[in-house]
C-alpha atoms as a PDB file:
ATOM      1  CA  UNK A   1     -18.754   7.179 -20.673  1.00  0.00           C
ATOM      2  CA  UNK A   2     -16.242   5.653 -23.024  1.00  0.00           C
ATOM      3  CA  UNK A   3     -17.584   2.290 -24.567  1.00  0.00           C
ATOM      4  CA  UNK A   4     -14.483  -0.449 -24.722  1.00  0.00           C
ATOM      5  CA  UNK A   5     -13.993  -3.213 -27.098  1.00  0.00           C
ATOM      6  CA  UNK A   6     -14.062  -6.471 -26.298  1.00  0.00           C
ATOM      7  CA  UNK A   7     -10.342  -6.531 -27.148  1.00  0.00           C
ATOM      8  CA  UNK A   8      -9.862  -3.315 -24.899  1.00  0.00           C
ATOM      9  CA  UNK A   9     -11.783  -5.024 -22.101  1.00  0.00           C
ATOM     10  CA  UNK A  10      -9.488  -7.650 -22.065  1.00  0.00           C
ATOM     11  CA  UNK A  11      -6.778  -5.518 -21.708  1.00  0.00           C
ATOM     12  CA  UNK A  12      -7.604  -3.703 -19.399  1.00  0.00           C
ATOM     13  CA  UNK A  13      -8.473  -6.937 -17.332  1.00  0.00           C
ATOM     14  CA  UNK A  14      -4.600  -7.819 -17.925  1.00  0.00           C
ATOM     15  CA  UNK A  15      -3.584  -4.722 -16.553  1.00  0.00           C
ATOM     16  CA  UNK A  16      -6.107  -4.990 -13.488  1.00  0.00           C
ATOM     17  CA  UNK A  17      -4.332  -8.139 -13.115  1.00  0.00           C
ATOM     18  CA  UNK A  18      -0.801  -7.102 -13.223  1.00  0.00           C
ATOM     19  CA  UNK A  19      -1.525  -3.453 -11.549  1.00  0.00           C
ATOM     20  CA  UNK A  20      -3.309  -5.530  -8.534  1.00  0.00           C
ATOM     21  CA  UNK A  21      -0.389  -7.874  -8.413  1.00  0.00           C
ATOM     22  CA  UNK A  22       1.929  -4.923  -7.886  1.00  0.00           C
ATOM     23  CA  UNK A  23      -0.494  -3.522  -5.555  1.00  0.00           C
ATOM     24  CA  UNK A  24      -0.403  -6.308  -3.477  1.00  0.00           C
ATOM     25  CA  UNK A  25       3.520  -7.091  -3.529  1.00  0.00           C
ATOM     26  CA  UNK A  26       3.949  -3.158  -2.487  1.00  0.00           C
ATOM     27  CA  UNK A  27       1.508  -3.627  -0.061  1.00  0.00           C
ATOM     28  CA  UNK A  28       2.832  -7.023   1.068  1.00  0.00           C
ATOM     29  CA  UNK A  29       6.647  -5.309   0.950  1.00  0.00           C
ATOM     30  CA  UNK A  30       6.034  -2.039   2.733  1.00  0.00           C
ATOM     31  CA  UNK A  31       3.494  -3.143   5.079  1.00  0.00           C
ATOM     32  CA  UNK A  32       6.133  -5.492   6.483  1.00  0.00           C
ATOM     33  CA  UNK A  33       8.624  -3.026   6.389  1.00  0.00           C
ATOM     34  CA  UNK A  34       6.232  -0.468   8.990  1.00  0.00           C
ATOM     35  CA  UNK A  35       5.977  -3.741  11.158  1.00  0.00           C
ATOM     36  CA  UNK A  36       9.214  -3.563  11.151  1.00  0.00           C
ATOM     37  CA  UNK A  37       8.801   0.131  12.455  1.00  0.00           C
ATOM     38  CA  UNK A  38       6.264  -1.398  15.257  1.00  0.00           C
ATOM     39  CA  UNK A  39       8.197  -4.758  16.204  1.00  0.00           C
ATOM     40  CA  UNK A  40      11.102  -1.582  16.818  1.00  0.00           C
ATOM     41  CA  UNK A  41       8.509   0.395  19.279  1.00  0.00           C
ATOM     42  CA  UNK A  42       8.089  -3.084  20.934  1.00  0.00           C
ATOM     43  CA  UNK A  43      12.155  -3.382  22.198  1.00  0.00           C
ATOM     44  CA  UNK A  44      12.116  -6.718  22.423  1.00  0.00           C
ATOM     45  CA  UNK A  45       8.734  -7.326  24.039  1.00  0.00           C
ATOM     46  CA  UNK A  46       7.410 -10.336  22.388  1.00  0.00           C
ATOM     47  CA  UNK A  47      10.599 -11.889  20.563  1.00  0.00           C
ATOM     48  CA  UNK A  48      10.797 -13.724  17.915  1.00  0.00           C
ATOM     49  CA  UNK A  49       7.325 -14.810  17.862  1.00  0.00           C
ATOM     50  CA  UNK A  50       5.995 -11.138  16.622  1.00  0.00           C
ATOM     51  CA  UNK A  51       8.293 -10.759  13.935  1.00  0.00           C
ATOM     52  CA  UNK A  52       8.056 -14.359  12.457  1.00  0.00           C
ATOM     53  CA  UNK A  53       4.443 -13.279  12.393  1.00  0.00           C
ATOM     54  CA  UNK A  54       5.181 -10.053  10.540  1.00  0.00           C
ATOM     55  CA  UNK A  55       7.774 -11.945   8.312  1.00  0.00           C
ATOM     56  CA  UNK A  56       5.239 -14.946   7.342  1.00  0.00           C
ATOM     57  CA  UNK A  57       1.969 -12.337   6.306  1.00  0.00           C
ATOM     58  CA  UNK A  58       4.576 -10.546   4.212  1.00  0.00           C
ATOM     59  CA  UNK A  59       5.445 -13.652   2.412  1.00  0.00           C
ATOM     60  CA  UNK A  60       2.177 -15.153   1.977  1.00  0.00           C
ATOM     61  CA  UNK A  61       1.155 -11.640   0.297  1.00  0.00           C
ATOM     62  CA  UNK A  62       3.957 -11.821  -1.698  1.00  0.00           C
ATOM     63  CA  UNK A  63       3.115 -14.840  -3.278  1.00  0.00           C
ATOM     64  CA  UNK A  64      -0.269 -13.906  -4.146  1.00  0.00           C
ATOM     65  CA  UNK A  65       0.771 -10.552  -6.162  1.00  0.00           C
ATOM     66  CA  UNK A  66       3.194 -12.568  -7.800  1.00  0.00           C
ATOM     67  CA  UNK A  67       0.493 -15.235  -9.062  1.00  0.00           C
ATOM     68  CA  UNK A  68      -1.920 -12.378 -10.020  1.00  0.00           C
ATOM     69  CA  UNK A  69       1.292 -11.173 -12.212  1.00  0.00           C
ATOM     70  CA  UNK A  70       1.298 -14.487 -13.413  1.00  0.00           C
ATOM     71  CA  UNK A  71      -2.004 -14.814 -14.375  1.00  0.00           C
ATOM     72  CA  UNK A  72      -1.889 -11.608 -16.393  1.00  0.00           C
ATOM     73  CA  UNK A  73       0.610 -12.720 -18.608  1.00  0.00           C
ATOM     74  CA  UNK A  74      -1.061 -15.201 -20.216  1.00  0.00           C
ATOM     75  CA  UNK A  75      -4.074 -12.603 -20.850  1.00  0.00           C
ATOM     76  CA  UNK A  76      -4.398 -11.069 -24.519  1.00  0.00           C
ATOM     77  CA  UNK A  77      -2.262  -8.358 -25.314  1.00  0.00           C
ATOM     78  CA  UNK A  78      -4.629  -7.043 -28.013  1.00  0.00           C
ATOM     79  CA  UNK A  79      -5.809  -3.457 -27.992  1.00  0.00           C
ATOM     80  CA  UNK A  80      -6.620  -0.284 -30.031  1.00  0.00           C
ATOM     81  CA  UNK A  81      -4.450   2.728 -30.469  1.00  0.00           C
ATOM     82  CA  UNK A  82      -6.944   4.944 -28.238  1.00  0.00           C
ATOM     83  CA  UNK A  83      -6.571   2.337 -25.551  1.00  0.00           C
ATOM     84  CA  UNK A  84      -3.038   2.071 -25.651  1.00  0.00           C
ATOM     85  CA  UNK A  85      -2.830   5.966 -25.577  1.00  0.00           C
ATOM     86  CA  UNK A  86      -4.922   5.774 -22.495  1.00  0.00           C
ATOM     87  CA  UNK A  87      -2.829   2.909 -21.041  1.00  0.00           C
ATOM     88  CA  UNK A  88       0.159   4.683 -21.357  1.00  0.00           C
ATOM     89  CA  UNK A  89      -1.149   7.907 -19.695  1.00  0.00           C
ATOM     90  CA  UNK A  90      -2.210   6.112 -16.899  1.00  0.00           C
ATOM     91  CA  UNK A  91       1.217   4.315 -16.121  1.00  0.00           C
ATOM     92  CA  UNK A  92       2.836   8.132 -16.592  1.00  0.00           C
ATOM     93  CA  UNK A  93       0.603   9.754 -14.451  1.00  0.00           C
ATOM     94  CA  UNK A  94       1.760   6.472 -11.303  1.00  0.00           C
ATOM     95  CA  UNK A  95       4.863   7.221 -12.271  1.00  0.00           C
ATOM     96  CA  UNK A  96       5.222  11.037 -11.609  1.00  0.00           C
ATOM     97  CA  UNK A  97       3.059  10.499  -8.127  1.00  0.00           C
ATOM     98  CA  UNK A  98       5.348   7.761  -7.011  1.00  0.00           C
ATOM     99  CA  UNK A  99       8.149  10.444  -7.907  1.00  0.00           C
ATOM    100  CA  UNK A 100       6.597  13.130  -6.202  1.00  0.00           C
ATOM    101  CA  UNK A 101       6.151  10.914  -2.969  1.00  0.00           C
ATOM    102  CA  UNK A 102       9.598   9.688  -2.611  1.00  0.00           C
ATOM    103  CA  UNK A 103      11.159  13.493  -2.773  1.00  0.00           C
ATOM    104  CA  UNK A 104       8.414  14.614  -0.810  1.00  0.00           C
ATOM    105  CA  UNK A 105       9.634  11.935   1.883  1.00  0.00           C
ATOM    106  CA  UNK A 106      13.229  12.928   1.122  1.00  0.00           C
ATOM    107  CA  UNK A 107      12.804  16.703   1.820  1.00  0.00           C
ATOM    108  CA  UNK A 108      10.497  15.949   5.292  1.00  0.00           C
ATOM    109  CA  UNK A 109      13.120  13.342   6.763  1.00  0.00           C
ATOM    110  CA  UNK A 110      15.781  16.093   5.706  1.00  0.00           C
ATOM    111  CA  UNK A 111      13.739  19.184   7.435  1.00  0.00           C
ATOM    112  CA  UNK A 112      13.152  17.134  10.327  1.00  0.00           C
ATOM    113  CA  UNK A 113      16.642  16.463  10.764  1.00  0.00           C
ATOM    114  CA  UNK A 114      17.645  19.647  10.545  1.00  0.00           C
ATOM    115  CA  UNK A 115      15.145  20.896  13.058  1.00  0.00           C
ATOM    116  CA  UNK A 116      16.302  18.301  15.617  1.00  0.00           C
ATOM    117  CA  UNK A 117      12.844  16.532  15.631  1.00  0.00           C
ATOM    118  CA  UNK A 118      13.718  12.801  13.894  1.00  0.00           C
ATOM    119  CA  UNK A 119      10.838  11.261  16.353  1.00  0.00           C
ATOM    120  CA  UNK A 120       7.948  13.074  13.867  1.00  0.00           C
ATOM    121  CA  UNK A 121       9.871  11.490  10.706  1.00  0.00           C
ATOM    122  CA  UNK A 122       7.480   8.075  10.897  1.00  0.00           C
ATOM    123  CA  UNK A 123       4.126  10.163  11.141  1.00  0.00           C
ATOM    124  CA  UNK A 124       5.301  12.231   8.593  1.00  0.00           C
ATOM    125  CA  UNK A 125       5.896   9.791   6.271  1.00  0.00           C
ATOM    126  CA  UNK A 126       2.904   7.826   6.845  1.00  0.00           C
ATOM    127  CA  UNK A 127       0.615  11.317   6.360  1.00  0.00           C
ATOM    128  CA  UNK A 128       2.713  11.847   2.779  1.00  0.00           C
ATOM    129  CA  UNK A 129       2.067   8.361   2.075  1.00  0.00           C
ATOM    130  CA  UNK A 130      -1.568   8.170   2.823  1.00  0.00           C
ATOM    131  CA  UNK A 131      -1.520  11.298   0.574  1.00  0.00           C
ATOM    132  CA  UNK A 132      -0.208   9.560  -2.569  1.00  0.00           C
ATOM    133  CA  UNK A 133      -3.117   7.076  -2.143  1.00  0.00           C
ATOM    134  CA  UNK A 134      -5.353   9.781  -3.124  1.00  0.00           C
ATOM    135  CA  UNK A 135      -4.636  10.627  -7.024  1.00  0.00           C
ATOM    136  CA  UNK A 136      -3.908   6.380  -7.267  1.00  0.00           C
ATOM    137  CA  UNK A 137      -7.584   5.832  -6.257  1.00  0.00           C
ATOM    138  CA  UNK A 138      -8.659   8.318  -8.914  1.00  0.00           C
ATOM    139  CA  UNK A 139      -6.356   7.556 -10.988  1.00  0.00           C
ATOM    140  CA  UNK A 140      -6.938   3.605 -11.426  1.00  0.00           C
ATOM    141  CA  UNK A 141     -10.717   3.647  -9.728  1.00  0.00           C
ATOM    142  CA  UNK A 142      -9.934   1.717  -7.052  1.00  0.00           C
ATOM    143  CA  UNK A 143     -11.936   3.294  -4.068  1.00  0.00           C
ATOM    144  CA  UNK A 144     -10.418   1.702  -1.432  1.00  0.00           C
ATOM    145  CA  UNK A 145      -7.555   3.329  -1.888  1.00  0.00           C
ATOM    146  CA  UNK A 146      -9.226   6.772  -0.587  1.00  0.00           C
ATOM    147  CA  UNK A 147      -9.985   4.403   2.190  1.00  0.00           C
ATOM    148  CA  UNK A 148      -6.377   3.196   2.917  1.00  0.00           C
ATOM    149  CA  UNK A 149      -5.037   7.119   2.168  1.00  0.00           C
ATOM    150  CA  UNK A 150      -7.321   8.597   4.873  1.00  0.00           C
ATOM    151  CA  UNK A 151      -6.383   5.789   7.778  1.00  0.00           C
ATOM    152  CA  UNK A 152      -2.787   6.121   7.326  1.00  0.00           C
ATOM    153  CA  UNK A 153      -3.481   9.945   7.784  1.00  0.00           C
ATOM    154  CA  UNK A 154      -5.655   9.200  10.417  1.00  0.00           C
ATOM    155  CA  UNK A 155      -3.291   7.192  12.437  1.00  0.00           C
ATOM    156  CA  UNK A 156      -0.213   9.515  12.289  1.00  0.00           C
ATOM    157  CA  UNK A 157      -2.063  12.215  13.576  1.00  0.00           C
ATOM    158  CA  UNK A 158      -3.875   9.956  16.166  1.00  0.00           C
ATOM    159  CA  UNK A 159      -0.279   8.701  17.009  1.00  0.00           C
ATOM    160  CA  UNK A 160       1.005  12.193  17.356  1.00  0.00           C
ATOM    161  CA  UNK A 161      -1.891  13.870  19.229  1.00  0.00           C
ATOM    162  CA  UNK A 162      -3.217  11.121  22.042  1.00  0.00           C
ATOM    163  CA  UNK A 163      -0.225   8.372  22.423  1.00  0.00           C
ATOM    164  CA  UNK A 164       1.602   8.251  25.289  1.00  0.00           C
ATOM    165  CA  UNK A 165       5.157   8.164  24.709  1.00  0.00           C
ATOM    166  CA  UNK A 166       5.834   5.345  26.857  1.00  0.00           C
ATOM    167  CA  UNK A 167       3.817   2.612  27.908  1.00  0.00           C
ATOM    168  CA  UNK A 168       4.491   0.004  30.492  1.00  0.00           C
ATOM    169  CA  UNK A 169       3.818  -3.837  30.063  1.00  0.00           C
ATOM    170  CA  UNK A 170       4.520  -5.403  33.655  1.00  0.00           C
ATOM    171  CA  UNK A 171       8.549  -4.364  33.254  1.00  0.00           C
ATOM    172  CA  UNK A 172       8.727  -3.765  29.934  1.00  0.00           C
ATOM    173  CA  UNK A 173       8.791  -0.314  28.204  1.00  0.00           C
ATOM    174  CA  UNK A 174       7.182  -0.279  25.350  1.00  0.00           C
ATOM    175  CA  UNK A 175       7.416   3.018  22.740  1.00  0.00           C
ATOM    176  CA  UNK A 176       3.554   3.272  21.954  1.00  0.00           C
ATOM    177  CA  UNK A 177       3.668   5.757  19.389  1.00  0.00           C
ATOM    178  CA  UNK A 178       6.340   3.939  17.135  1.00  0.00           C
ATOM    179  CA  UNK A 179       4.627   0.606  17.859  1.00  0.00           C
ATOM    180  CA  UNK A 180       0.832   1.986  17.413  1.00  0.00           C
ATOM    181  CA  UNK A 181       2.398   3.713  13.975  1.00  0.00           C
ATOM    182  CA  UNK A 182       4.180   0.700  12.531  1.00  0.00           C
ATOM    183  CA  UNK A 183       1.492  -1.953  13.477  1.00  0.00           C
ATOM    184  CA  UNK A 184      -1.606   0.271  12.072  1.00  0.00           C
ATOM    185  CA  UNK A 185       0.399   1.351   8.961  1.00  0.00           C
ATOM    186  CA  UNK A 186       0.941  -2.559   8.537  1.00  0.00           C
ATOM    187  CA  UNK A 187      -2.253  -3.500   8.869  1.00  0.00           C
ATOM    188  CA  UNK A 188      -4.088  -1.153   6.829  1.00  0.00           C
ATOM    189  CA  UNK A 189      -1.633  -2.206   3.979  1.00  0.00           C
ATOM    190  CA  UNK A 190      -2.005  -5.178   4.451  1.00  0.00           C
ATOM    191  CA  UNK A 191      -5.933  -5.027   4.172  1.00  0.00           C
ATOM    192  CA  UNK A 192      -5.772  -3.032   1.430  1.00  0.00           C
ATOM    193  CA  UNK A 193      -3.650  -5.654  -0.679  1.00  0.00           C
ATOM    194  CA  UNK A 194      -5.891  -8.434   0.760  1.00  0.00           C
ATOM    195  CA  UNK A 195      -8.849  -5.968  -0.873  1.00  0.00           C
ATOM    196  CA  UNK A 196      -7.248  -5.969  -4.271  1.00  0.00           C
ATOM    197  CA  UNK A 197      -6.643  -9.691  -4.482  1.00  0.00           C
ATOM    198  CA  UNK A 198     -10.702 -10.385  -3.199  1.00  0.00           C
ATOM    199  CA  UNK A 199     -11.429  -7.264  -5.943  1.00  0.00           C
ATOM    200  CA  UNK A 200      -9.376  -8.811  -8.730  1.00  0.00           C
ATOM    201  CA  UNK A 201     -10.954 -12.577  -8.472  1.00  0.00           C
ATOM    202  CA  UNK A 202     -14.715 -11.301  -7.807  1.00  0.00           C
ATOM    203  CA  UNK A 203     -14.057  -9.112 -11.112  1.00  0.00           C
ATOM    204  CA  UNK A 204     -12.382 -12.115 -13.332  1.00  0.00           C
ATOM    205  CA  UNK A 205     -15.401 -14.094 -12.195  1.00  0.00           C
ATOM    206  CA  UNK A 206     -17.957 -11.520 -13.144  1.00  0.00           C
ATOM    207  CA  UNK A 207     -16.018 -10.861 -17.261  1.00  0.00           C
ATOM    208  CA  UNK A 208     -15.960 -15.049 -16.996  1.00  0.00           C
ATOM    209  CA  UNK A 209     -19.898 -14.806 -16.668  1.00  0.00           C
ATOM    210  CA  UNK A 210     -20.436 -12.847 -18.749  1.00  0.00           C
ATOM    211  CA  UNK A 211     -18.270 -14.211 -21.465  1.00  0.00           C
END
């Protein structure tokens, strides 16, 4: 196991910082936008008071990536050349999965437009999301993320094998799969950002102990 500097320990404690902030803003961002996907399922059953809901968690999560971004930039910036080689890797490596993910997404909504069957294109996405979660927990140790990949895998297929396509609410028609998708995608992101901001301050007070 590698042994870091001091110097490299802080660094990497920047980048936990800043990485979790992002985390928790894309969480925040795209878990609002499958509510979205679920307030849709809904048609109008439970207006506005669901999506003010949806709207205010988003915002609130928001605001804490942003202040763990903040926080990180008044952390050191020192660190060796090994470090910074390893640093760099790391951000390459994100950067060719997020790639991957959005043509992956691209080609599925394509095929399943061609193929006439646009009602799989939120299940699909949420199995090729769940799927990039798995090289990011490797990738930056964070184990929940094999956690959050799985559900969202889970779900789709849940959605796809034992939903109903309708379901009835007194008068109101409700379109369970879309609903159960968006909701559950939401909430699992949603968790998993609220994991990486509880992660984040245990670990800050754990290096300030120690310190």
């Amino acid at each position: 196991m590698y042994d870091y500097t001091v110097d490299e320990r802080k660094l990497m404690m920047k980048e936990t910082f800043r990485g979790s902030g992002i985390g928790v803003i894309f969480m925040a961002v795209f878990g609002t936008l499958w509510a979205g996907t679920g307030v849709m399922g809904l048609q109008g059953w439970g207006f506005p008071y669901v999506e003010l809901a949806t709207i205010f968690v988003g915002i609130i999560m928001v605001i804490v990536g942003i202040s763990l971004i903040h926080a990180s930039q008044k952390m050191s910036n020192q660190v060796s050349d090994d470090g910074a080689i390893r640093l760099k890797r790391i951000g390459f490596l994100f950067n060719m999965v997020f790639i991957a993910e959005g043509l992956l997404i691209g080609i599925a909504i394509a095929i399943c437009n061609l193929i006439n069957q646009t009602d799989l294109i939120p299940g699909v996405i949420a199995i090729i999301v769940g799927i990039h979660f798995l090289p990011l927990a490797s990738l930056f140790q964070i184990k929940v993320y094999y956690a959050t990949g799985v559900l969202l895998c889970l779900l789709a297929l849940i959605t796809w094998l034992i939903v109903p396509d309708i379901v009835m609410v007194g008068e109101h028609k409700i379109l369970a799969p879309l609903s159960l998708l968006g909701f559950g995608c939401a909430l699992i992101l949603w968790t998993t950002g609220l994991t990486l901001w509880l992660g984040i301050k245990n670990s800050s007070r754990t290096i300030t102990d120690e310190e």
